[in-house]
Protein backbone atom coordinates (compact mmCIF):
# COMPACT_ATOMS: atom_id res chain seq x y z
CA UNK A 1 12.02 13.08 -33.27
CA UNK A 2 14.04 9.59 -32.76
CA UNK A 3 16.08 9.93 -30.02
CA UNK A 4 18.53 7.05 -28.73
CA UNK A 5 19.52 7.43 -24.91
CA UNK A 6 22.84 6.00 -24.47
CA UNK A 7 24.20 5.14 -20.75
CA UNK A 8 22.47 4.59 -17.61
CA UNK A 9 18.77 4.65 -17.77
CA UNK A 10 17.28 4.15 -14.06
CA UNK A 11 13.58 3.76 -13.20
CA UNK A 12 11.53 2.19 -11.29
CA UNK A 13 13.11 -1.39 -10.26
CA UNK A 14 14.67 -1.29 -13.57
CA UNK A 15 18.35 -0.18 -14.61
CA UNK A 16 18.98 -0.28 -18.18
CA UNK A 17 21.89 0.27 -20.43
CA UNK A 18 20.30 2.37 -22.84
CA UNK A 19 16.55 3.35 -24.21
CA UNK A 20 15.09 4.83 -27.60
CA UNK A 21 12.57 7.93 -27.80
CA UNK A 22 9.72 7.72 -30.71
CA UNK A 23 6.63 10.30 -30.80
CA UNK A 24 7.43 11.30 -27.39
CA UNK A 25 7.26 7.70 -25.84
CA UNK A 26 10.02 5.25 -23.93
CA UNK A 27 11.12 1.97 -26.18
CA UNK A 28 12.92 -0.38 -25.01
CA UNK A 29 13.70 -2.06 -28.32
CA UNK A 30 15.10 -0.09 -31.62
CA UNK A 31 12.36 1.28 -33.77
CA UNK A 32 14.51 2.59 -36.21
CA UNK A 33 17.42 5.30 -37.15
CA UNK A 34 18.24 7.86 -34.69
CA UNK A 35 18.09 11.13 -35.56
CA UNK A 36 19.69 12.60 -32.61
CA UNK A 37 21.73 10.46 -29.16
CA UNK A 38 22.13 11.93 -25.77
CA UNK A 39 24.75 9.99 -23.28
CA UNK A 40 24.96 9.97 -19.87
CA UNK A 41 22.84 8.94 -16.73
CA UNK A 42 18.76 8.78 -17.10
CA UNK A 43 16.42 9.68 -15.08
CA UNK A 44 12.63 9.94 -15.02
CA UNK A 45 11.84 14.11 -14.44
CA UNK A 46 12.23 14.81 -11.45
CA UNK A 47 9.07 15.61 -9.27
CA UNK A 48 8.01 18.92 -6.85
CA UNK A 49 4.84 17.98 -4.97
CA UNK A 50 4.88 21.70 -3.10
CA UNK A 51 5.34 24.28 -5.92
CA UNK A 52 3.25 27.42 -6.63
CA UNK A 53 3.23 28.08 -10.41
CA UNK A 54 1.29 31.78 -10.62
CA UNK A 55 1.92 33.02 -6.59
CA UNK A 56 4.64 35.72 -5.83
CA UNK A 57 5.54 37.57 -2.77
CA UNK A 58 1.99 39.20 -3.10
CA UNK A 59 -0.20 36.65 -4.50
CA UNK A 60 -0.97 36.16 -7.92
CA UNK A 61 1.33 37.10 -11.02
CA UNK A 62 0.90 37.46 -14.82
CA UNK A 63 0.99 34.76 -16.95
CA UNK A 64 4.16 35.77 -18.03
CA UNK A 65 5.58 35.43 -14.64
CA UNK A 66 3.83 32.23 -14.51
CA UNK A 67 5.76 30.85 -17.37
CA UNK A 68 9.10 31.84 -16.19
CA UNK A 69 8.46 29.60 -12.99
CA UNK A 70 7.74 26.94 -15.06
CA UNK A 71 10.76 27.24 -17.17
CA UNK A 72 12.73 27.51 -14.52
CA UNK A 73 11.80 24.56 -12.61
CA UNK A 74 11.50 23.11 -15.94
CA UNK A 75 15.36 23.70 -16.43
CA UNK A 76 16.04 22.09 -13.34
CA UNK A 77 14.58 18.96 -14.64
CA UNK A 78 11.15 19.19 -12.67
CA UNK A 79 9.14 17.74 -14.99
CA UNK A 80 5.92 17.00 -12.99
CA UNK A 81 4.94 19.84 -10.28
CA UNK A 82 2.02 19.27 -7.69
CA UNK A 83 0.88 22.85 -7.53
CA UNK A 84 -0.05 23.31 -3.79
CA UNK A 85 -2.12 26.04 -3.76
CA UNK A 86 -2.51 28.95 -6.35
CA UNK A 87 -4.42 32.00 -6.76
CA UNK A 88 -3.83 32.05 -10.54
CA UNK A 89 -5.44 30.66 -13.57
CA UNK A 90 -2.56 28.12 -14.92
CA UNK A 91 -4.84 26.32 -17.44
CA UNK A 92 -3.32 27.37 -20.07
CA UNK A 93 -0.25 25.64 -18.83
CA UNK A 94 -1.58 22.35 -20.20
CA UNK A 95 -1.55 23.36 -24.06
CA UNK A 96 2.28 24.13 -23.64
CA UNK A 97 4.00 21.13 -24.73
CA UNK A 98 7.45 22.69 -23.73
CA UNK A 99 6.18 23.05 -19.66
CA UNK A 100 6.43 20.61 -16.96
CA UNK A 101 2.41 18.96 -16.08
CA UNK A 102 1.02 20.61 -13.37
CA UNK A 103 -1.42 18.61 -10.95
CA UNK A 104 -3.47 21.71 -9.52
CA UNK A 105 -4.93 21.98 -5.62
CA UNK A 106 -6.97 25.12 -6.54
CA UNK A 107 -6.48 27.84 -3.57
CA UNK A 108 -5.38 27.53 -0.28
CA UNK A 109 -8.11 27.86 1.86
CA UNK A 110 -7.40 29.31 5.34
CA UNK A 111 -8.96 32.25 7.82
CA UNK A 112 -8.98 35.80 7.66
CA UNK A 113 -5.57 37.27 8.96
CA UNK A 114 -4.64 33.43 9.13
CA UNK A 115 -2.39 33.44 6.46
CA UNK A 116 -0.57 35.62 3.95
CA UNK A 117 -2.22 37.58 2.46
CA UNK A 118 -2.80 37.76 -0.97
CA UNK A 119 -2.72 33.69 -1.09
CA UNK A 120 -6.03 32.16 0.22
CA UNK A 121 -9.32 32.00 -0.05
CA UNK A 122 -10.06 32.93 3.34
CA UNK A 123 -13.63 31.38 5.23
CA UNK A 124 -15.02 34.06 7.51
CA UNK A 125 -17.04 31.01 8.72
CA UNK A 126 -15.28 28.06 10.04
CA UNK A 127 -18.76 26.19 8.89
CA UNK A 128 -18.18 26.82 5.04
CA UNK A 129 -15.18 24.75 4.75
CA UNK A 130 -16.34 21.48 3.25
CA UNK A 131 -18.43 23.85 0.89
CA UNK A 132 -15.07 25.18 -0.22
CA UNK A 133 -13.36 21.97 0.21
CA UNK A 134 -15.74 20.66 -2.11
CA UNK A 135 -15.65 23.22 -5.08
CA UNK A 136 -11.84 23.68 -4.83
CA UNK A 137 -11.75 19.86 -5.08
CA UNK A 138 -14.03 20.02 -8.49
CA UNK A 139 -11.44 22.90 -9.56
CA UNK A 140 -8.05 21.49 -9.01
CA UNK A 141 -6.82 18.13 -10.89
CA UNK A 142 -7.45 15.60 -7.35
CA UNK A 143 -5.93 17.94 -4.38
CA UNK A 144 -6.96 19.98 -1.86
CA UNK A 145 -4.81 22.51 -0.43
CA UNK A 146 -5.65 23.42 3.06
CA UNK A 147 -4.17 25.33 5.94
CA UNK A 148 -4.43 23.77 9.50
CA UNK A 149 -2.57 26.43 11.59
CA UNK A 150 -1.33 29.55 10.98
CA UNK A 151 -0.30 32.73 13.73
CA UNK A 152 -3.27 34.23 15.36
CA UNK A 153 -1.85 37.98 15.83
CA UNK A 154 -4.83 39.32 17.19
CA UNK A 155 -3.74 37.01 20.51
CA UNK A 156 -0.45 39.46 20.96
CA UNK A 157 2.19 38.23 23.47
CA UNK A 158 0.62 34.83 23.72
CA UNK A 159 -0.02 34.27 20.09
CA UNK A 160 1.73 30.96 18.50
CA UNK A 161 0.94 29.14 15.55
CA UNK A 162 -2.39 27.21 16.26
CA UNK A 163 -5.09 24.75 14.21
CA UNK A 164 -7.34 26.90 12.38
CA UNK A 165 -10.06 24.65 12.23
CA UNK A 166 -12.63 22.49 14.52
CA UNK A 167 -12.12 19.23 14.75
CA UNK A 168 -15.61 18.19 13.78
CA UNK A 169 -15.70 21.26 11.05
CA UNK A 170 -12.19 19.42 9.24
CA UNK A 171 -13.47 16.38 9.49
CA UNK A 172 -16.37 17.03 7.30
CA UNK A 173 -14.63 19.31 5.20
CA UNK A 174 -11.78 16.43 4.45
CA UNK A 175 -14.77 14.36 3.81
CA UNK A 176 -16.93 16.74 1.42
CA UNK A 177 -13.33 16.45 -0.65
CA UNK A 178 -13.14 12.64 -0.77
CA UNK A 179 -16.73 12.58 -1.94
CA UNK A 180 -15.35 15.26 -4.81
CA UNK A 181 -12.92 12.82 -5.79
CA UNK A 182 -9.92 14.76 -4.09
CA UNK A 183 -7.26 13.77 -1.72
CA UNK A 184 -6.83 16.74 0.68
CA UNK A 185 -2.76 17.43 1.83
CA UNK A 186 -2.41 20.01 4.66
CA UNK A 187 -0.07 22.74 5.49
CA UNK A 188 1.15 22.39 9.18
CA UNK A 189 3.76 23.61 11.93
CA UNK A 190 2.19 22.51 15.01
CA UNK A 191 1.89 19.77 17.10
CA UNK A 192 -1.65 20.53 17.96
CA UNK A 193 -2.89 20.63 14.68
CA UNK A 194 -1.91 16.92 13.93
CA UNK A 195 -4.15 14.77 15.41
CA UNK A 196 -6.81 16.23 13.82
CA UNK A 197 -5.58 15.98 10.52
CA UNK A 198 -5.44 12.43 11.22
CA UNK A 199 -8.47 11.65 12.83
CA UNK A 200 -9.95 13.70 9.88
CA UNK A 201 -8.35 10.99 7.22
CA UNK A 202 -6.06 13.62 5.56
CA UNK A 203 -3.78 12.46 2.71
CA UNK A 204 -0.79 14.21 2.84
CA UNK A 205 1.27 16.24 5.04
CA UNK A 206 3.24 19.36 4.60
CA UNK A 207 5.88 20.62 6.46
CA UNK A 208 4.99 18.38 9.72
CA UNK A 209 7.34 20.08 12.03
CA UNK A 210 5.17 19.52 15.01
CA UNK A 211 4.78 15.96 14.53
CA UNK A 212 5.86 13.82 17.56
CA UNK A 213 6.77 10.47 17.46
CA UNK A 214 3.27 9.23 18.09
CA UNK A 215 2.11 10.82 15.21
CA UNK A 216 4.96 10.08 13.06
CA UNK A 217 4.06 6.37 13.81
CA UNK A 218 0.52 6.95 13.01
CA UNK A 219 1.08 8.72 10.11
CA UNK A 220 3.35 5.75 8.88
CA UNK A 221 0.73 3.23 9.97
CA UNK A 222 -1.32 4.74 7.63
CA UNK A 223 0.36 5.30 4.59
CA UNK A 224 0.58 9.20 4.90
CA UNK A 225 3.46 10.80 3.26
CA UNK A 226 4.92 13.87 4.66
CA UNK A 227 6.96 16.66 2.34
CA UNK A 228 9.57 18.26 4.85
CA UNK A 229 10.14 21.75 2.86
CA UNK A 230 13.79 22.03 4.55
CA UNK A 231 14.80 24.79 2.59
CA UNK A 232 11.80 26.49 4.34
CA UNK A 233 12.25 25.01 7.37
CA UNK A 234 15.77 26.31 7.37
CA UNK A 235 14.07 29.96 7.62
CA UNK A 236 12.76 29.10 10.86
CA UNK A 237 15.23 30.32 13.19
CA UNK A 238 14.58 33.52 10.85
CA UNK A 239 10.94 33.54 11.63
CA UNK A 240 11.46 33.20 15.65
CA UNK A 241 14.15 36.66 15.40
CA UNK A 242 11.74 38.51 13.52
CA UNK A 243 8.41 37.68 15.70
CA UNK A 244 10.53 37.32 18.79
CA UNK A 245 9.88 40.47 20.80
CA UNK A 246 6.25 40.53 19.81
CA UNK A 247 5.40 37.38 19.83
CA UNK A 248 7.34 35.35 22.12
CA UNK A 249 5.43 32.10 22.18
CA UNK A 250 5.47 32.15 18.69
CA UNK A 251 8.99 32.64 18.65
CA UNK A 252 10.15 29.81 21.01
CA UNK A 253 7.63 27.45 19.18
CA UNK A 254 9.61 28.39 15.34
CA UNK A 255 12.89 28.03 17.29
CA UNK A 256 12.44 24.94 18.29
CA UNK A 257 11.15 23.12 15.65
CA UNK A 258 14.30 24.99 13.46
CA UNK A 259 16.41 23.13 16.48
CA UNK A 260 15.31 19.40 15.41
CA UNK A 261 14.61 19.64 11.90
CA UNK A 262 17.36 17.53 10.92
CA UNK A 263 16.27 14.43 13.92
CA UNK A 264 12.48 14.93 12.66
CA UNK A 265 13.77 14.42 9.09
CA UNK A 266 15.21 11.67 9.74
CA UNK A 267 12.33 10.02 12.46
CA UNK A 268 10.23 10.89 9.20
CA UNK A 269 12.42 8.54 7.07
CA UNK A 270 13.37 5.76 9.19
CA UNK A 271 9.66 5.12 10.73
CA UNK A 272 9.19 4.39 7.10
CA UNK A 273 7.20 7.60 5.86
CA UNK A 274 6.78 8.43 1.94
CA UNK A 275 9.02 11.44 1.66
CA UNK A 276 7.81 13.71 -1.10
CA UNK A 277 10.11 16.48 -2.65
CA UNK A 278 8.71 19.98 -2.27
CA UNK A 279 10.59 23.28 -2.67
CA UNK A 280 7.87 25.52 -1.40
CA UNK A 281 8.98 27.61 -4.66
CA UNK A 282 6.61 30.44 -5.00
CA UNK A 283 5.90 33.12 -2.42
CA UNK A 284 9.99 33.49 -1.06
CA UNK A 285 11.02 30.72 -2.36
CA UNK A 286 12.61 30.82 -5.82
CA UNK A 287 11.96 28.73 -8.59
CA UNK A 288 14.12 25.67 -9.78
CA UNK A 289 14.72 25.35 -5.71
CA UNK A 290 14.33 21.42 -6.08
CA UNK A 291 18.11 20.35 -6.60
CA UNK A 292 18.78 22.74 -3.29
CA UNK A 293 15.99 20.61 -1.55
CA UNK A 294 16.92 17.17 -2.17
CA UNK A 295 20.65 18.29 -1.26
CA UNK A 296 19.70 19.42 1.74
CA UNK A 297 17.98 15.90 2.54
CA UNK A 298 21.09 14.35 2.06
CA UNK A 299 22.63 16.11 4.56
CA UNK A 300 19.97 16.27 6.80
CA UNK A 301 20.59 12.27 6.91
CA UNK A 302 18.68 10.78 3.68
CA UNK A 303 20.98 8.53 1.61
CA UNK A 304 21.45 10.46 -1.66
CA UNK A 305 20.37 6.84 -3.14
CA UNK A 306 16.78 6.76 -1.62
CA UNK A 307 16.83 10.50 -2.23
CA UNK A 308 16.93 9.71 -6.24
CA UNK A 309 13.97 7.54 -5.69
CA UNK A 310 12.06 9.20 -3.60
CA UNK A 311 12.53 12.33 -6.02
CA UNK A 312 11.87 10.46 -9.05
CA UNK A 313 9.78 7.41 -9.74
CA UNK A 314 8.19 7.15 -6.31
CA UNK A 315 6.98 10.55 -6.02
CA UNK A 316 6.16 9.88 -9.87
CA UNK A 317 4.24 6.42 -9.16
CA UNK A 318 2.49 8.12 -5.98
CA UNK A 319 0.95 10.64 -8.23
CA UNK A 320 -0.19 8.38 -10.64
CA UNK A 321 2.34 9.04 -13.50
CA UNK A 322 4.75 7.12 -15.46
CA UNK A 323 8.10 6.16 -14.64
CA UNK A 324 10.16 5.78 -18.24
CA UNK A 325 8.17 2.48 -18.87
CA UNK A 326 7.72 0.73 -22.63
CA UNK A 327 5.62 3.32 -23.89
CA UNK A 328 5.05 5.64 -21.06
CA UNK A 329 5.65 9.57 -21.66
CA UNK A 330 9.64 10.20 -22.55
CA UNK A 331 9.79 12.80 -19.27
CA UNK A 332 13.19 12.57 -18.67
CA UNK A 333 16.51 13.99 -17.36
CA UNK A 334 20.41 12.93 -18.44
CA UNK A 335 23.15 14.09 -16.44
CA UNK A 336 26.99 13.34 -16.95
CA UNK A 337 27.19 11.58 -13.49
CA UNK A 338 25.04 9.29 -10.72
CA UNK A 339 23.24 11.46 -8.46
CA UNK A 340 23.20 8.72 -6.28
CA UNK A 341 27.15 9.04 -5.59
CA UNK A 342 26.89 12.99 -5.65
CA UNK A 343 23.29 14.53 -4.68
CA UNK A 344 24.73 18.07 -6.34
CA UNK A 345 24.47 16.67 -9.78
CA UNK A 346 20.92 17.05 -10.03
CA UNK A 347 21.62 20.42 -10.31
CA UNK A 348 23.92 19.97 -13.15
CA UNK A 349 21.31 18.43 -16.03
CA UNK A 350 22.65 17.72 -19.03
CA UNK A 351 19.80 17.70 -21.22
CA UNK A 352 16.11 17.94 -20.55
CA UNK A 353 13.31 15.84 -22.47
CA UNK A 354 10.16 16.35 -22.50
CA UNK A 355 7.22 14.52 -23.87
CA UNK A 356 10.42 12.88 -25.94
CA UNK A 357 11.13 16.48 -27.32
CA UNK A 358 14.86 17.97 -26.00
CA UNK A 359 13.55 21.47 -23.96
CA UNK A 360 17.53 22.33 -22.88
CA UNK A 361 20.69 22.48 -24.56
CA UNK A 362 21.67 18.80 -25.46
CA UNK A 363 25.66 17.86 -26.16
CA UNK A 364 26.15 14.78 -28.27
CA UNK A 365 27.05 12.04 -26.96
């Protein structure tokens, strides 16, 4: 299919006024009739770096399941997904031409009773874990998935979320994944669990809640993007009620990280911090969550315009894909309006193109 793209076409440092489609590739130049035109705004699909295609409430799902996440963050216009830790097969994901790509991170890999349950591969000894670094590393598509804290139960009235992991023990498990050809991107609350990470040379950071402005500097310093989850982090004050009578350290902790999410957004932005959309879908979370997220960003303090960026071609050029260039992949979204005056209208896609091929309901222009 020949498709001409009539309107707005943004990308990286690049805004166009209009674009053509052939064999599921971006031209800039007319390479003949069109058999079908879509008007309105273009965008390169949009990106979710922390999404769990094949993990429910319980751990892993049916492929059938599986492919109704897709679809629905598909529909959404998530076109690329970062899957950040699955216990499912998704392989056959990749011979779909009609589902977003999915960069895999192979499991999570946390402690017994250190997680949820159902999600991880959990290490009995803290010394396996750049063994499993490694071999989740040679089974994922470049990531690592790992969990740095999680709620110690067994402590009762003084448990709180704490780093799972030695400091010598990460270290050498971050490394064993570098030397797999893997970056390694952690899931963490605390404060105590960041300097480790760091020291450790992790790649990524999830969540970060616990980060203090040391860190935040430090983690800017070195190029280390963070992925905020605020829809998830919203849930916090949830978390503290529910724990609160049991686990009262735990509780305060959660209740006051909930209290500054919005300041550590923005100290995350303005020390100059890769923000990376994630909509922890998966688990709680529903699917096709990402519009929600990147809303939420904006009024958390984000300018909806860096927001469109961020959730587009930067978190598309971070991950090594294409951005809508001369004959780069046609991944693409059209909406009626500029998300960049009005963050809700990336929940409002007009039509949906993948690998050049309309996957939604297109109106003519």
């Amino acid at each position: 299919m020949r498709l001409h793209l009539t309107g707005t076409v943004l990308s990286a440092g690049a805004t166009r006024s209009g674009a053509w489609v052939e064999d599921g590739r971006v031209a800039w130049s007319q390479p003949g009739p069109a058999d079908a035109e879509i008007s309105g705004v273009v965008l390169p699909g949009l990106v979710d770096v922390h999404c769990h295609v094949g993990l429910g409430e319980r751990g892993a799902v049916p492929p059938e399941v599986s492919e109704a996440q897709a679809m629905a963050d598909r529909d959404t216009g998530v076109l690329l997904i970062r899957d950040a830790g699955s216990p499912s097969d998704t392989r056959w994901v990749d011979g779909r031409a009609d589902l977003p790509r999915i960069i895999r991170s192979g499991r999570h890999i946390a402690r017994p009773r250190r997680y949820i349950p159902g999600f991880a591969e959990e290490l009995d000894d803290v010394g396996a874990l750049p063994e499993a670094m490694a071999r989740n590393a040679r089974a994922g598509d470049g990531w690592v998935k790992l969990v740095a804290d999680w709620i110690d139960r067994s402590e009762g009235a003084e448990a709180r979320v704490r780093p799972l992991w030695p400091a010598d023990v990460l270290a050498d498990g971050v490394a064993a994944a570098h030397e797999a050809g893997a970056r390694v991107t952690a899931h963490t609350f605390s404060h105590e669990a960041i300097d480790p990470l760091l020291e450790a040379g992790i790649d990524c950071i999830e969540h970060g809640t616990g980060m203090d402005a040391d860190q935040i500097a430090e983690a800017a310093r070195r190029g280390i993007p963070v992925t905020p989850t605020m829809i998830q982090v919203d849930n916090f004050a949830e978390f503290a009620a529910a724990g609160g009578r049991r686990y009262p350290r735990y509780a305060e902790q959660m209740l006051a990280m909930w209290e500054r999410r919005d300041v550590q957004l923005r100290a995350f932005h303005e020390a100059g911090i890769q923000l990376l959309p994630g909509s922890d879908a998966g688990g709680t979370i529903p699917h096709g969550s990402l519009p929600d997220e990147l809303a939420r960003w904006v009024t958390g303090g984000i300018p909806a315009t860096d927001v469109v960026a961020l959730a587009t071609w930067r978190a598309r050029e971070y991950l090594g894909a294409g951005t809508l260039g001369e004959g780069e992949l046609a991944d693409l979204v059209v909406y009626d309006e500029d998300p960049r005056g009005d963050i809700t209208v990336l929940s409002r896609p007009r039509a949906v193109v993948l690998r050049g091929v309309p996957v939604s309901s297109v109106r003519s222009g």
